[in-house]
C-alpha atoms as a PDB file:
ATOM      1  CA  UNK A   1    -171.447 -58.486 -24.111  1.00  0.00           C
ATOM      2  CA  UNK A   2    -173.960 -60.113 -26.448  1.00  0.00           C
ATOM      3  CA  UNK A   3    -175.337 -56.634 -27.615  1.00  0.00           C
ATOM      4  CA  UNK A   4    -171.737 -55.754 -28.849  1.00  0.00           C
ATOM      5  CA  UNK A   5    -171.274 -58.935 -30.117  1.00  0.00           C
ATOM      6  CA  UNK A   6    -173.968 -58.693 -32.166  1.00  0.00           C
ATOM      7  CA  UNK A   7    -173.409 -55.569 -33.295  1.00  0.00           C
ATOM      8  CA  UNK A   8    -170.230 -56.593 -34.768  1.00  0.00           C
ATOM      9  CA  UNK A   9    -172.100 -59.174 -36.734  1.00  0.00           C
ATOM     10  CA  UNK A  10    -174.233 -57.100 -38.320  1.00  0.00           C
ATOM     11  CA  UNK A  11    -171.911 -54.677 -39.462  1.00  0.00           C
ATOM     12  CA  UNK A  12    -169.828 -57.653 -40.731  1.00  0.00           C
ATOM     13  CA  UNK A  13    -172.498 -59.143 -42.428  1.00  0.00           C
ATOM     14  CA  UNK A  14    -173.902 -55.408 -44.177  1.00  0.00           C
ATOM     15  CA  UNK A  15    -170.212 -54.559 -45.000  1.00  0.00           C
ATOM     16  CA  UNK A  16    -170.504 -57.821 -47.324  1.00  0.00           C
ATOM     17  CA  UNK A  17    -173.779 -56.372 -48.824  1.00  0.00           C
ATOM     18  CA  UNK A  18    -171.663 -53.058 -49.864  1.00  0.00           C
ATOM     19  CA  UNK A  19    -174.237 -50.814 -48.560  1.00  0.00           C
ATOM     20  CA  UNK A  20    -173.933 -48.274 -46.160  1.00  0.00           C
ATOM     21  CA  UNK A  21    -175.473 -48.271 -42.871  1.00  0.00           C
ATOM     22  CA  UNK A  22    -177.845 -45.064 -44.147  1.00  0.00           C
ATOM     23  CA  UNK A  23    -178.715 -47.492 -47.282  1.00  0.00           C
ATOM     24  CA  UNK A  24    -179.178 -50.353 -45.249  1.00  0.00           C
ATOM     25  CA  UNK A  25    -181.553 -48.777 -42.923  1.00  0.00           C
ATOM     26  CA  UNK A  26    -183.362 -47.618 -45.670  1.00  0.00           C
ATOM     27  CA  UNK A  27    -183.759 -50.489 -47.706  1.00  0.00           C
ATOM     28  CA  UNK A  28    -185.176 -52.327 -44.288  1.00  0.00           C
ATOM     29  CA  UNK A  29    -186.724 -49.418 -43.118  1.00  0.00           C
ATOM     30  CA  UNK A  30    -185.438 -48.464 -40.027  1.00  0.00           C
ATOM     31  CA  UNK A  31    -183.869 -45.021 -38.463  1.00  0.00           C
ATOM     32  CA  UNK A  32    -180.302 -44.522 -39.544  1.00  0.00           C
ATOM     33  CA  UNK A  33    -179.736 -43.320 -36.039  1.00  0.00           C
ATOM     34  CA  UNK A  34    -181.149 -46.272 -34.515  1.00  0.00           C
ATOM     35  CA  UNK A  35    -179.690 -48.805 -36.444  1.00  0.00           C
ATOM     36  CA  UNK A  36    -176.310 -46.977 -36.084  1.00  0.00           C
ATOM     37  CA  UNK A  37    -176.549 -48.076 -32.066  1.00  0.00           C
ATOM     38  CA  UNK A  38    -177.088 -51.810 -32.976  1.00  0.00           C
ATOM     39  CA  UNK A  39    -174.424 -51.838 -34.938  1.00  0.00           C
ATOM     40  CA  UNK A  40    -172.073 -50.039 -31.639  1.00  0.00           C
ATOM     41  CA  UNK A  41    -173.944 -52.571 -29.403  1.00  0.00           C
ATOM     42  CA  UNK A  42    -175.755 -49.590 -27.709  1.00  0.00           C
ATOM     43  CA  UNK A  43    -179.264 -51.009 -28.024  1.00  0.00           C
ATOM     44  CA  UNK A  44    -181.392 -53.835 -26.294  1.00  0.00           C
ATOM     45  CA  UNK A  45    -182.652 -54.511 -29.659  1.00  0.00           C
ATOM     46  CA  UNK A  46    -186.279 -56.665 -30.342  1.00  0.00           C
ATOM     47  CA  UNK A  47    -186.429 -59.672 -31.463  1.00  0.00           C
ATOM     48  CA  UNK A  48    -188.801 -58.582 -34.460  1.00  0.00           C
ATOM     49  CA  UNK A  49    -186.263 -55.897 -35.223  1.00  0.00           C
ATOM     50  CA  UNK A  50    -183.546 -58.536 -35.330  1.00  0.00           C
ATOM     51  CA  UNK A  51    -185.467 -60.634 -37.831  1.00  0.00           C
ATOM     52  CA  UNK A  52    -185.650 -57.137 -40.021  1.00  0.00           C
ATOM     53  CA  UNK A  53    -182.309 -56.954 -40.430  1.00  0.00           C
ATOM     54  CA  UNK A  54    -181.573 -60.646 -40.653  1.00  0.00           C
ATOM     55  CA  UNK A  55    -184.291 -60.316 -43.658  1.00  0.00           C
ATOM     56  CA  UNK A  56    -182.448 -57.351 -44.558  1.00  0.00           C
ATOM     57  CA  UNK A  57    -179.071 -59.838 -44.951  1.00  0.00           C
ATOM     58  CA  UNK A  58    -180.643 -62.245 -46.169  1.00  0.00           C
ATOM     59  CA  UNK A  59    -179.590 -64.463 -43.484  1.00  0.00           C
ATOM     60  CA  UNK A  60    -181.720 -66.853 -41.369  1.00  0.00           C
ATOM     61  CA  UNK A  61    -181.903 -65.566 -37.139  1.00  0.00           C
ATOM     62  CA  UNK A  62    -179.262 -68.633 -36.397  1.00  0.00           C
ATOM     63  CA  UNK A  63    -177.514 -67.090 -39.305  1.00  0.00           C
ATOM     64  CA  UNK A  64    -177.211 -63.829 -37.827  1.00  0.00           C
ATOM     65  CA  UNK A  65    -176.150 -65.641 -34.417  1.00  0.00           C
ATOM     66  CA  UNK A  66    -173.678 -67.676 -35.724  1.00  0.00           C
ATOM     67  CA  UNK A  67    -170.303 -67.404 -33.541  1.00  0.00           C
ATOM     68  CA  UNK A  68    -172.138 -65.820 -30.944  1.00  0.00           C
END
């Protein structure tokens, strides 16, 4: 499932940063809480919430998609 999937990615790509998912969220501004159930592939996340966190990585979207 492409939710899961890019869950995974995310928390791949953070876990490089070396910040926590609590930092992370910070630093982009978004709910610990929430961004906790992207990372499990529990949300239907936004596309302009996707670009935060890309942003946040300092990836580009097809970045963030890549292996998908």
């Amino acid at each position: 499932m492409i939710t899961k999937d890019l869950g995974n990615r995310i928390r791949e790509l953070r876990q490089k940063t070396g910040l926590s998912q609590e930092k992370f969220a910070l630093k982009i501004e978004m709910d610990r809480t929430y961004f906790a159930s992207v990372e499990a592939g529990r949300r239907n996340i936004s596309i302009c919430n996707i670009k935060k966190i890309a942003d946040g990585l300092g990836v580009t979207l097809s970045e963030l998609f890549e292996g998908l």
